[in-house]
C-alpha atoms as a PDB file:
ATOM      1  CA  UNK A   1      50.164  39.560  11.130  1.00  0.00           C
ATOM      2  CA  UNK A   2      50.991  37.332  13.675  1.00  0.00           C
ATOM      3  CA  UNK A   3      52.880  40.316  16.282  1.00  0.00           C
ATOM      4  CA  UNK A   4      49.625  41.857  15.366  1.00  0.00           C
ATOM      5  CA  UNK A   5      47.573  38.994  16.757  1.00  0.00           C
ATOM      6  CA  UNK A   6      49.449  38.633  19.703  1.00  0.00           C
ATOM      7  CA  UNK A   7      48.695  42.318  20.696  1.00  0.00           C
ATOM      8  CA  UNK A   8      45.251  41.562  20.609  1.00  0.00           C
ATOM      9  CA  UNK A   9      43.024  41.158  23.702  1.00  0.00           C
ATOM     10  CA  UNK A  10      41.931  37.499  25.171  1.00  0.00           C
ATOM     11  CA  UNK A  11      38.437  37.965  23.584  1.00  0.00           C
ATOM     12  CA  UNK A  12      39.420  38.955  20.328  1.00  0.00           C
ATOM     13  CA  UNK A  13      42.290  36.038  19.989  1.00  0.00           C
ATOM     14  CA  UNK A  14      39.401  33.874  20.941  1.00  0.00           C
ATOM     15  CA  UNK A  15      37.060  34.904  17.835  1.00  0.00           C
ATOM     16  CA  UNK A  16      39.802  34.696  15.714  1.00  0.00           C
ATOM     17  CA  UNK A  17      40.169  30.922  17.416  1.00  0.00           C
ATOM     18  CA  UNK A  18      36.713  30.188  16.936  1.00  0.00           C
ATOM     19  CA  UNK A  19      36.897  30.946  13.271  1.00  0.00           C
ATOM     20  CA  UNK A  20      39.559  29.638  12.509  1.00  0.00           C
ATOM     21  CA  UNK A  21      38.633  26.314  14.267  1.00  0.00           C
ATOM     22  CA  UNK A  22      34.716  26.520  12.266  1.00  0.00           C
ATOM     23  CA  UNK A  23      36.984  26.694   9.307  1.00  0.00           C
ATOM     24  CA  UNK A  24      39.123  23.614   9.814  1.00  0.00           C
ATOM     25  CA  UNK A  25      36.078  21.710  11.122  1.00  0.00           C
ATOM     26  CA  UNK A  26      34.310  22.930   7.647  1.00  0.00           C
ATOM     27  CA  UNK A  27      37.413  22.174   5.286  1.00  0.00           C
ATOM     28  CA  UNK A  28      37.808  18.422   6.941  1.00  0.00           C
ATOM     29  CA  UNK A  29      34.075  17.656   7.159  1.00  0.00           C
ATOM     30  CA  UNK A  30      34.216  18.714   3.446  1.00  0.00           C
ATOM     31  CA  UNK A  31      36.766  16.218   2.551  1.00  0.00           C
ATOM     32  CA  UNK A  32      35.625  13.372   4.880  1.00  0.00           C
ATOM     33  CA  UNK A  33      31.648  13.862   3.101  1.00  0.00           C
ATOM     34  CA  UNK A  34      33.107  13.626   0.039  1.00  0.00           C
ATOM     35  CA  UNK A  35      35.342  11.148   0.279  1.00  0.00           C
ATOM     36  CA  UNK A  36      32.574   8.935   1.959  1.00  0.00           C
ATOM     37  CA  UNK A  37      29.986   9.414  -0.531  1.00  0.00           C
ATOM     38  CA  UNK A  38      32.548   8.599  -3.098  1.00  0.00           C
ATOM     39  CA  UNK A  39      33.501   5.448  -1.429  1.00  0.00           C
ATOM     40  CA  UNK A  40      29.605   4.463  -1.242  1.00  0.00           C
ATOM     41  CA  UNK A  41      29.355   5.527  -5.288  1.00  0.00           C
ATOM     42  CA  UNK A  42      32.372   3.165  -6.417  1.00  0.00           C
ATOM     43  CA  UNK A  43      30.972   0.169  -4.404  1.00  0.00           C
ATOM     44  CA  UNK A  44      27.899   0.853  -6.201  1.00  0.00           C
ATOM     45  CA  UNK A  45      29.330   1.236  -9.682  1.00  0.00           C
ATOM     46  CA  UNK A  46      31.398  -1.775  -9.360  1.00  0.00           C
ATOM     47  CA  UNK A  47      28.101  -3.790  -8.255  1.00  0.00           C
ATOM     48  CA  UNK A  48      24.920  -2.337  -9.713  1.00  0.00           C
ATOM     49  CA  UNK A  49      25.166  -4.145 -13.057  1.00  0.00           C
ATOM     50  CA  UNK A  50      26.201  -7.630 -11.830  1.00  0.00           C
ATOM     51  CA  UNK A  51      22.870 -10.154 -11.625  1.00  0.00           C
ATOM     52  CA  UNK A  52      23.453 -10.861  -7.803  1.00  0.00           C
ATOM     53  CA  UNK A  53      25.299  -7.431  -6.272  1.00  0.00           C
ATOM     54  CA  UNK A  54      27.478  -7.970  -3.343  1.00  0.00           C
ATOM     55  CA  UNK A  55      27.424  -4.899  -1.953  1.00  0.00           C
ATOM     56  CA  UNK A  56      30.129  -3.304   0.629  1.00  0.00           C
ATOM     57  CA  UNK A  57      27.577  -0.915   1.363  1.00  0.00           C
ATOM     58  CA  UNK A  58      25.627  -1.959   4.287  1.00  0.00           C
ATOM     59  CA  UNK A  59      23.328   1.164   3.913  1.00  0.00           C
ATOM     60  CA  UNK A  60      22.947  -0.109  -0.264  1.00  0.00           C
ATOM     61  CA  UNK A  61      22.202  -3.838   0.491  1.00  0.00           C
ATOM     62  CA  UNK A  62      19.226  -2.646   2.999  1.00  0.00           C
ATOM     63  CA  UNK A  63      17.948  -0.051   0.174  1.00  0.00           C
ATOM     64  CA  UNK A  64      18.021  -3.468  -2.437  1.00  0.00           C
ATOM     65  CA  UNK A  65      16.303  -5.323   0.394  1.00  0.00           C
ATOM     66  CA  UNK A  66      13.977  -2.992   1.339  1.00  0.00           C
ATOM     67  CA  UNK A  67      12.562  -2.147  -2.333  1.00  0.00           C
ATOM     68  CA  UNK A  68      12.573  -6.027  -2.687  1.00  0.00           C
ATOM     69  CA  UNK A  69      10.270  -6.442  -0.148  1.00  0.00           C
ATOM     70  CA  UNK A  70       7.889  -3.383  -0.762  1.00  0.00           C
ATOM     71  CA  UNK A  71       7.802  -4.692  -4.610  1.00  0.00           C
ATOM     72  CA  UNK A  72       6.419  -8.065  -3.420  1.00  0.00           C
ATOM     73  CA  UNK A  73       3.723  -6.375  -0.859  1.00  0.00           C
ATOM     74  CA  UNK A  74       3.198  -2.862  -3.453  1.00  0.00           C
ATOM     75  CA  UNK A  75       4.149  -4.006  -6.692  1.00  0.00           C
ATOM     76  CA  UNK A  76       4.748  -1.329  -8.982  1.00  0.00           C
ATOM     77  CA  UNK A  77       3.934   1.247  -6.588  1.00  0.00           C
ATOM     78  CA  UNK A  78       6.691   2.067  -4.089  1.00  0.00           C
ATOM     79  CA  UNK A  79       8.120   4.835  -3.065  1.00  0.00           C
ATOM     80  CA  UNK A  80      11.393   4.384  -4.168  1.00  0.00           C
ATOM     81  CA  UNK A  81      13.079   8.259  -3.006  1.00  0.00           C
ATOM     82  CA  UNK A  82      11.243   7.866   0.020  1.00  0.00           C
ATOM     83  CA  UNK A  83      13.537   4.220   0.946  1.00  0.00           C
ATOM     84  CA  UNK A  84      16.475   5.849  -0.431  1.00  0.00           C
ATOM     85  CA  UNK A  85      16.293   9.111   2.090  1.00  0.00           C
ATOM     86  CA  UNK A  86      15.355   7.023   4.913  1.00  0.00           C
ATOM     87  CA  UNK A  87      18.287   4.214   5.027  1.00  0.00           C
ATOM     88  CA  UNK A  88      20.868   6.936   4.211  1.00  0.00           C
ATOM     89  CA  UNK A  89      19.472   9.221   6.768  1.00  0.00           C
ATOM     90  CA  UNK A  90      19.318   6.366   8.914  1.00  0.00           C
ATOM     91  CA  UNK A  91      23.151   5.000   8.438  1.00  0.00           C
ATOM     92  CA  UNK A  92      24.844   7.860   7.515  1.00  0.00           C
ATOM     93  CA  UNK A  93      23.319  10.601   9.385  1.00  0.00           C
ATOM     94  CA  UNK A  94      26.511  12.340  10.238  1.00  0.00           C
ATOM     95  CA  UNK A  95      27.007  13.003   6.611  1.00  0.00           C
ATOM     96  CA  UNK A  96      24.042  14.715   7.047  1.00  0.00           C
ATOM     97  CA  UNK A  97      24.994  16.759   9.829  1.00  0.00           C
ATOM     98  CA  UNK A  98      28.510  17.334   8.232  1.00  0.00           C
ATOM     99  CA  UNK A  99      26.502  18.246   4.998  1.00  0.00           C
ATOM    100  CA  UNK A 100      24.663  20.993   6.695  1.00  0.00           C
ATOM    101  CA  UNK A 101      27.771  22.342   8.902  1.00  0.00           C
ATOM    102  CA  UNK A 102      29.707  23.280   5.844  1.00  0.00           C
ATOM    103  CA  UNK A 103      26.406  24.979   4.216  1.00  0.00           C
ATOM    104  CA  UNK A 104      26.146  26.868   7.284  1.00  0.00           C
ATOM    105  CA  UNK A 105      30.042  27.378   8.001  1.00  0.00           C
ATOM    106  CA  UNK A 106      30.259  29.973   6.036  1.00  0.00           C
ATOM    107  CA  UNK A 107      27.359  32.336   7.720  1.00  0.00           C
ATOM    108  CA  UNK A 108      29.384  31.493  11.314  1.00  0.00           C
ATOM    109  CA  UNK A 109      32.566  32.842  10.346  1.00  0.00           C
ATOM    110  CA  UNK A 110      31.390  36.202   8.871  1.00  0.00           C
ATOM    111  CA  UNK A 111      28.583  36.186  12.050  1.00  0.00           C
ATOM    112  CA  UNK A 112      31.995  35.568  14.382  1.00  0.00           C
ATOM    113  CA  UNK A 113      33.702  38.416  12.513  1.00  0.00           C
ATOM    114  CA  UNK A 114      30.960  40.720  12.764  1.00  0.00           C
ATOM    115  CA  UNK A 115      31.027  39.726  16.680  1.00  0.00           C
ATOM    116  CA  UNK A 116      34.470  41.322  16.110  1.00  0.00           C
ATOM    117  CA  UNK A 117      33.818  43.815  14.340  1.00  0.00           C
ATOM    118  CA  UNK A 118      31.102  45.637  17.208  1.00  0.00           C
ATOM    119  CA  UNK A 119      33.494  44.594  19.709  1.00  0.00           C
ATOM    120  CA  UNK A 120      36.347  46.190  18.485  1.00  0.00           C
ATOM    121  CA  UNK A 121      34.135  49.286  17.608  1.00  0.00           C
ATOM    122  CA  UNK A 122      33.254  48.981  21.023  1.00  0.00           C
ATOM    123  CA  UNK A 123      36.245  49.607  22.869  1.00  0.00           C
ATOM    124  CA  UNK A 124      37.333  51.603  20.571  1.00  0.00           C
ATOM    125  CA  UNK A 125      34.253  54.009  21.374  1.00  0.00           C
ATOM    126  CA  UNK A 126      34.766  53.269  24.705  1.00  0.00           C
ATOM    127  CA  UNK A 127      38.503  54.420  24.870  1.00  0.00           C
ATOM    128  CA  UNK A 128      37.555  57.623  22.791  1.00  0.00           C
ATOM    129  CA  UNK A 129      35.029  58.423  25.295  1.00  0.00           C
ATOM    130  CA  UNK A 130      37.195  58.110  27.967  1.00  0.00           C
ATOM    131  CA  UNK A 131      39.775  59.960  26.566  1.00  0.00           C
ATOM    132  CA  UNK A 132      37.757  62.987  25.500  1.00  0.00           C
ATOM    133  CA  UNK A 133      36.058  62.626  29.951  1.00  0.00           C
ATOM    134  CA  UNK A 134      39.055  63.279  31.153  1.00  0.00           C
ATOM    135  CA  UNK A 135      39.997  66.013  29.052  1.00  0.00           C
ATOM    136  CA  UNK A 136      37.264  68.022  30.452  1.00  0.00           C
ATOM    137  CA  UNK A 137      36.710  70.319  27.427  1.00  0.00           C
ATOM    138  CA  UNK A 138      40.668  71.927  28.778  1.00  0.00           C
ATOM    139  CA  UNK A 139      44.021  71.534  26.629  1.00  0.00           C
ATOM    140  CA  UNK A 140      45.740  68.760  27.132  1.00  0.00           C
ATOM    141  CA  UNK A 141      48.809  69.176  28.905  1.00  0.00           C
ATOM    142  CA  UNK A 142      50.101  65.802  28.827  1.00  0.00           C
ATOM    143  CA  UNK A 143      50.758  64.945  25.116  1.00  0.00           C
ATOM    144  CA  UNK A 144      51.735  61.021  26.280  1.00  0.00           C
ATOM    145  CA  UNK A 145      47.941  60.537  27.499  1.00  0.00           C
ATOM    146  CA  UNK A 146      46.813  61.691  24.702  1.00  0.00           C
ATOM    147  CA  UNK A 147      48.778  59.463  22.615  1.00  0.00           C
ATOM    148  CA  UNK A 148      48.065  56.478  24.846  1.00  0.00           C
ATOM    149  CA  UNK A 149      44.756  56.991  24.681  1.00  0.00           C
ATOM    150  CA  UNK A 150      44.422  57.374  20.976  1.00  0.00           C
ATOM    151  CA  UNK A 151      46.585  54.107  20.711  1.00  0.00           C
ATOM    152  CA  UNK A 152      43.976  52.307  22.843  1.00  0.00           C
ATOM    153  CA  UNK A 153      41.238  53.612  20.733  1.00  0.00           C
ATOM    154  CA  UNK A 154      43.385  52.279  17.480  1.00  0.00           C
ATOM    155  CA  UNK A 155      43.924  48.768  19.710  1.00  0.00           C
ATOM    156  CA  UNK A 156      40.188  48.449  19.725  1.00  0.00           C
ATOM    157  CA  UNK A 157      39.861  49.441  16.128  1.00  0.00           C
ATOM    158  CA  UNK A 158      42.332  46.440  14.949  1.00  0.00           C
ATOM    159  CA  UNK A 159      40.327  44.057  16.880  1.00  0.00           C
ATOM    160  CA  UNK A 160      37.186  45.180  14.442  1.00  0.00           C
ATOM    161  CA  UNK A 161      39.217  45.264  11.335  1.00  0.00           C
ATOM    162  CA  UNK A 162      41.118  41.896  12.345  1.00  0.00           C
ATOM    163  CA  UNK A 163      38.415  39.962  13.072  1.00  0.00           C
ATOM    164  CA  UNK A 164      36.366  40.841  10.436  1.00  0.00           C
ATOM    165  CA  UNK A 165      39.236  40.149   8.004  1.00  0.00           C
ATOM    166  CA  UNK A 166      39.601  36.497   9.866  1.00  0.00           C
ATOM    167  CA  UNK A 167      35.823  36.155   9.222  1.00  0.00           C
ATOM    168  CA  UNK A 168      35.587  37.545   5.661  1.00  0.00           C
ATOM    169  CA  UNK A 169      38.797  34.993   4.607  1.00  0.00           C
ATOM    170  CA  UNK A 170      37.465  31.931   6.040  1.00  0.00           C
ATOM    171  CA  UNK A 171      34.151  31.931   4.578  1.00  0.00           C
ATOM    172  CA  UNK A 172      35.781  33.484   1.031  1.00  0.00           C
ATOM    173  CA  UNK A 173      37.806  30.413   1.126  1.00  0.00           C
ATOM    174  CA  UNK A 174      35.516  28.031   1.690  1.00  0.00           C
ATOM    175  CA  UNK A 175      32.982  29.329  -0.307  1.00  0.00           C
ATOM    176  CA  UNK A 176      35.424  28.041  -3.185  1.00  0.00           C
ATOM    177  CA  UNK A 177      36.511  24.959  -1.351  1.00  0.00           C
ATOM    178  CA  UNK A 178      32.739  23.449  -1.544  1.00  0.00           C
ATOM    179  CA  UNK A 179      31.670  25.266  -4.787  1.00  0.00           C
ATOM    180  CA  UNK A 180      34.378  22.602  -6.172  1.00  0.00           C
ATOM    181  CA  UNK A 181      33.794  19.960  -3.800  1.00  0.00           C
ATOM    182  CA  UNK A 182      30.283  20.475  -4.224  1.00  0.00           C
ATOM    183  CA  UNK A 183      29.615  17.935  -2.074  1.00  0.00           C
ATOM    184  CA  UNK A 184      25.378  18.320  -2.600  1.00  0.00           C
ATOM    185  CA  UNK A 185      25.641  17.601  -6.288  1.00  0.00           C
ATOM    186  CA  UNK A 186      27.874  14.020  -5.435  1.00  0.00           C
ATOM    187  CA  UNK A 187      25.074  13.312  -2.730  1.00  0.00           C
ATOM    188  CA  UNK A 188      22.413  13.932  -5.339  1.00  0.00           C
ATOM    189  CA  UNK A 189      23.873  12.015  -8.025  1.00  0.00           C
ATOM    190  CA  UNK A 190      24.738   9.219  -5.796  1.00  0.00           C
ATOM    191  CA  UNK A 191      20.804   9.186  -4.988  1.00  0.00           C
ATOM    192  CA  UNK A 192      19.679   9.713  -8.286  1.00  0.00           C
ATOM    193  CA  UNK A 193      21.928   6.865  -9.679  1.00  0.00           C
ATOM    194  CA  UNK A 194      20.521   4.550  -7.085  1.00  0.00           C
ATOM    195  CA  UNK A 195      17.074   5.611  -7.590  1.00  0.00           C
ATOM    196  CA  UNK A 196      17.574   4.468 -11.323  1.00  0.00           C
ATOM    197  CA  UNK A 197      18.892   1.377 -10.646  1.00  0.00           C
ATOM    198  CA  UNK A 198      16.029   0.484  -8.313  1.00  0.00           C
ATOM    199  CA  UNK A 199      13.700   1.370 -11.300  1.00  0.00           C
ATOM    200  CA  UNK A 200      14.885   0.498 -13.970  1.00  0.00           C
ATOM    201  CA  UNK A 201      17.022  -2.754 -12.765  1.00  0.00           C
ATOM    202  CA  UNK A 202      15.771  -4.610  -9.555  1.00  0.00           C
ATOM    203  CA  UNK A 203      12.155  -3.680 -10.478  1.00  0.00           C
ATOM    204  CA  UNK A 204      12.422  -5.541 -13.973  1.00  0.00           C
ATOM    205  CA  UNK A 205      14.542  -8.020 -12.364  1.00  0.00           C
ATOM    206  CA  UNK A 206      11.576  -8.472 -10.169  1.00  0.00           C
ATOM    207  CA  UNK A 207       9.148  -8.384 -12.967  1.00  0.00           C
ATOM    208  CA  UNK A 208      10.399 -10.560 -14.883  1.00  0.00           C
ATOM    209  CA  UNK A 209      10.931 -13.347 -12.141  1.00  0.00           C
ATOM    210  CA  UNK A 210       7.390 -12.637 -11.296  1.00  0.00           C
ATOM    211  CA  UNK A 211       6.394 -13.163 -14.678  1.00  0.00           C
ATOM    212  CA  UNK A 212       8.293 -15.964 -14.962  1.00  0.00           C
ATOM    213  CA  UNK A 213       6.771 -17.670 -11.748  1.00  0.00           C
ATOM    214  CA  UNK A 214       3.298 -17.154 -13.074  1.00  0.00           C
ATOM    215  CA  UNK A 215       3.702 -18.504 -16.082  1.00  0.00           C
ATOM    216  CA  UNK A 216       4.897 -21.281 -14.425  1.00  0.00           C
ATOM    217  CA  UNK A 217       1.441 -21.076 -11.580  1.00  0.00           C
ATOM    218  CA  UNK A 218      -0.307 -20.923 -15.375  1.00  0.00           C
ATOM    219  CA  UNK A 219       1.331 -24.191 -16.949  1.00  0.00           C
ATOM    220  CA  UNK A 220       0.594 -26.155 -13.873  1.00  0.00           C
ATOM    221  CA  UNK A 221      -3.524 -24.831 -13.878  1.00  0.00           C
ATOM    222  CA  UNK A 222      -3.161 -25.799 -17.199  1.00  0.00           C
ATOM    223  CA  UNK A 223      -1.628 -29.284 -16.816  1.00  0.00           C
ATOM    224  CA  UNK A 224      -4.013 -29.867 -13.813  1.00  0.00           C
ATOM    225  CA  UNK A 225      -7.010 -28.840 -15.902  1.00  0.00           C
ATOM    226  CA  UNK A 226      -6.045 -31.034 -18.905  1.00  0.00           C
ATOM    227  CA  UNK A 227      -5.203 -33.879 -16.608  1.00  0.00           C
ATOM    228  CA  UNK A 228      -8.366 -33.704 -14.642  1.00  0.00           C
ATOM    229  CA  UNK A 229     -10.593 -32.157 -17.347  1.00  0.00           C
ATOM    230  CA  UNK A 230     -10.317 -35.769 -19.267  1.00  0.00           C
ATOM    231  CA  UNK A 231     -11.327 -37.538 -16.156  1.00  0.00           C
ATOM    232  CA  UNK A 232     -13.625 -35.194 -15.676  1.00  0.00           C
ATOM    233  CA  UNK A 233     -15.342 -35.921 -19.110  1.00  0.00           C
ATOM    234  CA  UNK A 234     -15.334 -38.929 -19.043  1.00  0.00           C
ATOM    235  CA  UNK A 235     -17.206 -39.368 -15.683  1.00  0.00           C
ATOM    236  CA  UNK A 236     -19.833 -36.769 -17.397  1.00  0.00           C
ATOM    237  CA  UNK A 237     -19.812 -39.432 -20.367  1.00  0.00           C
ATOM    238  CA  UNK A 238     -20.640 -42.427 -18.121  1.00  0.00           C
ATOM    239  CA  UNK A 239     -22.670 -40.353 -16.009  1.00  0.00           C
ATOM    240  CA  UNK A 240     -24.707 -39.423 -19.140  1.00  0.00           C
ATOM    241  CA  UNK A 241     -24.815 -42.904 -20.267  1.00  0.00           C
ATOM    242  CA  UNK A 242     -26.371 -44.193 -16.869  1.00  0.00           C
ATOM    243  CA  UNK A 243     -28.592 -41.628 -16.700  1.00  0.00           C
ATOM    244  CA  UNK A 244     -29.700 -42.776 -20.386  1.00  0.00           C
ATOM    245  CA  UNK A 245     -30.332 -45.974 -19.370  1.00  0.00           C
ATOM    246  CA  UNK A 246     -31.932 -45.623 -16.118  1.00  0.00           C
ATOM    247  CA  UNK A 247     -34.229 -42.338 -18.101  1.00  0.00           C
ATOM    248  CA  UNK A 248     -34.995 -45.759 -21.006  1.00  0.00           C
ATOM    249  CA  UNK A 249     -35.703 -47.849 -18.114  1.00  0.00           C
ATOM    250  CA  UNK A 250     -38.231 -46.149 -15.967  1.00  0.00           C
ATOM    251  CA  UNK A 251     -39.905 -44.298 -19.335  1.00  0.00           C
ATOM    252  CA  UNK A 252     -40.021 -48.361 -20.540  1.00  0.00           C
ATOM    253  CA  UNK A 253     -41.485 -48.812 -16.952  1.00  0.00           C
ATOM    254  CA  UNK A 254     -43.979 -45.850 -16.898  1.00  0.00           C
ATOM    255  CA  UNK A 255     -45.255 -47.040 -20.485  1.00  0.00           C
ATOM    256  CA  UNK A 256     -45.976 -50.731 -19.273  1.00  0.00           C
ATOM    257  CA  UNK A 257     -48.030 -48.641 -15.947  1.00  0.00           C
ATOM    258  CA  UNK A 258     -49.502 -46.099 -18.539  1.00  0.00           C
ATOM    259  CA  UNK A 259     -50.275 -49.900 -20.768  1.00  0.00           C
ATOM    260  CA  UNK A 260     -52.096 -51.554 -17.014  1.00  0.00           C
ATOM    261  CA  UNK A 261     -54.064 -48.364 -15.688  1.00  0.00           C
ATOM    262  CA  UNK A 262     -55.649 -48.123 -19.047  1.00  0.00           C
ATOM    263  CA  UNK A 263     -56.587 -51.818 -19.153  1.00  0.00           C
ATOM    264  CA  UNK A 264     -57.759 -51.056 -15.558  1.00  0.00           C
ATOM    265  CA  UNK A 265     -59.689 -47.828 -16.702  1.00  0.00           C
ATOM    266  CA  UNK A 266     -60.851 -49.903 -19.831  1.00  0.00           C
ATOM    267  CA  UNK A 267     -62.168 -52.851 -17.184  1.00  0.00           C
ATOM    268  CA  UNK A 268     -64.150 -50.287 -14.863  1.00  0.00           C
ATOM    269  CA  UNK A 269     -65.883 -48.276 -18.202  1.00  0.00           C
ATOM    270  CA  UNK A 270     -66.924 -52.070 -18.737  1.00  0.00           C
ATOM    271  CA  UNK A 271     -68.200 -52.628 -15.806  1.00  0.00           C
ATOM    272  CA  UNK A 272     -69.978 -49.521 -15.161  1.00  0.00           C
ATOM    273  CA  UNK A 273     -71.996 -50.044 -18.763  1.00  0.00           C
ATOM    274  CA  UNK A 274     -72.839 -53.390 -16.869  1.00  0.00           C
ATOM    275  CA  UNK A 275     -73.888 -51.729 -13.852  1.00  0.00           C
ATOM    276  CA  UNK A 276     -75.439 -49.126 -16.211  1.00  0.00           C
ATOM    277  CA  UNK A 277     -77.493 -52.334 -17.818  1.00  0.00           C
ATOM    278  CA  UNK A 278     -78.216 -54.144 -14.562  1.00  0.00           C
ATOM    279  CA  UNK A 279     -79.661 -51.162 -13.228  1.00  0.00           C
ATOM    280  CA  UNK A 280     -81.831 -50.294 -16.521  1.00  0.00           C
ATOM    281  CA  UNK A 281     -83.384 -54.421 -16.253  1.00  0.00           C
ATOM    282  CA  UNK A 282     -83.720 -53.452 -12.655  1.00  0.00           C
ATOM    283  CA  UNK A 283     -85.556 -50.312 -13.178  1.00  0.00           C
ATOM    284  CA  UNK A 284     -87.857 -52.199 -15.673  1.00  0.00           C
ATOM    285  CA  UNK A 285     -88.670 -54.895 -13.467  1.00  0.00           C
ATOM    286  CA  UNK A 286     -89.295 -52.345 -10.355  1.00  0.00           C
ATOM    287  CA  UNK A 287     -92.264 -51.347 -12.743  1.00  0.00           C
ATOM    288  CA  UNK A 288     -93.728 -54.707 -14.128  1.00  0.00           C
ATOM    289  CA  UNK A 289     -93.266 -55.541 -10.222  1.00  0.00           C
ATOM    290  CA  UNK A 290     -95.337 -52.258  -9.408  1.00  0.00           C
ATOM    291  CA  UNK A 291     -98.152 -52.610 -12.016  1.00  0.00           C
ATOM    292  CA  UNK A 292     -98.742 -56.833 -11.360  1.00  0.00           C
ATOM    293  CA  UNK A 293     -99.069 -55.630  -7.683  1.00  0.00           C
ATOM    294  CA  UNK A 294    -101.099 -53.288  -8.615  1.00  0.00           C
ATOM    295  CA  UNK A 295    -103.944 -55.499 -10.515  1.00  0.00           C
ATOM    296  CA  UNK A 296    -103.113 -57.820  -7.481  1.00  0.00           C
ATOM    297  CA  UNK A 297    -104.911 -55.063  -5.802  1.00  0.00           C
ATOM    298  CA  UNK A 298    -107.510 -55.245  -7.980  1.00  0.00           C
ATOM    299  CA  UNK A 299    -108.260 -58.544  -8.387  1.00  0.00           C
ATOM    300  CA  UNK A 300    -108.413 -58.570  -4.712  1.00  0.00           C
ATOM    301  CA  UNK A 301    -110.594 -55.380  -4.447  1.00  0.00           C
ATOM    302  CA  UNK A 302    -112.824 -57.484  -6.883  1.00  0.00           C
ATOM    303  CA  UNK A 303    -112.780 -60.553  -4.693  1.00  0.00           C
ATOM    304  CA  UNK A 304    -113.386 -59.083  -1.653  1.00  0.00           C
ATOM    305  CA  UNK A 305    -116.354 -57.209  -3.272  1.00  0.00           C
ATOM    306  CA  UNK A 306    -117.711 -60.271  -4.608  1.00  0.00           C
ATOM    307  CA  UNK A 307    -117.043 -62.299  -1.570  1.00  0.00           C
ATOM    308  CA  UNK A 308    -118.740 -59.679   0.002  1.00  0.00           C
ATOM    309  CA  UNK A 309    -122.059 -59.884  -2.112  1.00  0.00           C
ATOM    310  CA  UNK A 310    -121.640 -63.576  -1.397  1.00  0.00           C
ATOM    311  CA  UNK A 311    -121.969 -63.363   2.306  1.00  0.00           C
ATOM    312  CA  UNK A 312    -124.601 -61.134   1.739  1.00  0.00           C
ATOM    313  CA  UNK A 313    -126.292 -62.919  -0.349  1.00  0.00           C
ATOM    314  CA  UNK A 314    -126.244 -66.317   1.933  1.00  0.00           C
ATOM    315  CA  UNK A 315    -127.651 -64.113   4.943  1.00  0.00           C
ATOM    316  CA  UNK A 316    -130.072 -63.268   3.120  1.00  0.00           C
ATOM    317  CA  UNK A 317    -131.696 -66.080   2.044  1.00  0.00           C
END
């Protein structure tokens, strides 16, 4: 295999390099994903059920943190997948990457040893093709050309069948190495396991301190409320009572008014039956007054008549 490597041309020893190297990058960025999100799953295992975690972890204490802090501002509704994603895309992003050039390592290789593959198929056309040109549809004479031609042909052949072989091993071989490393089922389990104790943990943790701190918001109303709410009544009580006595006092003081304006109202009916009176005597002595005036008038009509006759009389005797 390896005298048949060796007679390969530059370009072909450089697929099979390029492979090869995709493959090693693929098998250790399999091991070193694993092997990281294992390390971040036992530092959560040994923590997640004590009642103050200390994690290693810095990308697990900021997911703790984070939820904290959303379940103070949100309450019950946080996103909880969404915090997860973004601190471990966030801190560990090249597990990401890594992640995604092992799902895609495989494609490269065979895509590399297909590059081969059309290579190698053509020079070996090409070779052919030049062979059969300078034959010039006549026999062939020299039997060595021939040979050397068809060699060169075969050369370019093996580069196809090589590099495809390269291509087709790799990604056969990995294709095992991460269906057992399966390095997307740890990562999900990891997150799934975190999202859990998030829920189902630090939320009733929170809960429950929350719960705790309002009862204890509700015992002080309360003690406030019993503590003021006897001052409280009895201010209404001697609030009540001097409003009792000062209601006593002016109703005591409106009766002994009410007791005066009717004396007053008594006085003036009094006084007007007087008036009434004085004006009736008044009235009656208007007339007497009228009719003595008028016999005045009379009795001086009668004088002066007689008077009259009188003075006549005396001129005429």
């Amino acid at each position: 295999m390896f005298d048949l490597i060796q007679q390969l041309n530059p370009v072909a020893i450089t697929i099979i390099t390029l492979i090869a190297v995709v493959f090693l990058l693929a098998f250790i960025s399999t091991i070193l994903v694993r092997n990281r999100y294992g390390k971040i799953s036992r530092d959560f295992h040994r923590n997640h059920k004590l009642k103050n975690p200390n994690f290693s972890e810095i990308v697990l204490t900021k997911i703790a943190e984070d939820y904290r802090k959303a379940a103070e501002s949100n309450g019950p509704d946080v996103n909880t997948q969404a915090i997860i994603e973004k601190y471990f895309n966030k801190e560990h992003n090249t597990l990401a990457l890594g992640e995604r050039f092992v799902k895609q390592a495989t494609s490269i290789m065979i895509i590399l040893g297909l590059l081969g593959t059309f290579y190698g198929l053509t020079l070996s056309i090409s070779e052919l093709v030049n062979l059969l040109s300078n034959g010039g549809g006549m026999e062939f004479t020299n039997v060595e050309g021939v040979v050397t031609g068809l060699i060169d042909s075969v050369q370019g052949m093996s580069v196809a069948f090589v590099t495809s072989l390269f291509g087709i091993t790799g990604s056969v071989i990995l294709t095992f190495l991460t269906t057992f490393a399966n390095i997307g089922v740890v990562r999900e389990t990891l997150l799934v396991e975190v999202e859990s104790y998030l829920d189902n943990v630090v939320a009733k943790d929170y809960s429950t301190r929350m719960q705790e701190e309002y009862q204890m918001l509700a015992q002080a109303v309360q003690q406030v409320f019993d503590r003021y709410g006897d001052q409280l009544s009895n201010d209404l009580i001697h609030l009540a009572e001097d409003s009792t006595l000062q209601l006593t006092k002016t109703t005591n003081e409106l009766q002994t008014s009410s007791k005066a304006m009717m004396q007053a109202i008594s006085m003036f009916a009094a006084s007007l039956e007087t008036f009434s009176e004085n004006t009736r005597d008044l009235t009656e002595f208007n007339h007497h007054l009228k009719t003595n005036i008028e016999r005045m008038n009379v009795s001086f009509a009668d004088l002066t008549d007689t008077l009259k006759e009188s003075t006549d009389n005396v001129h005429s005797a």
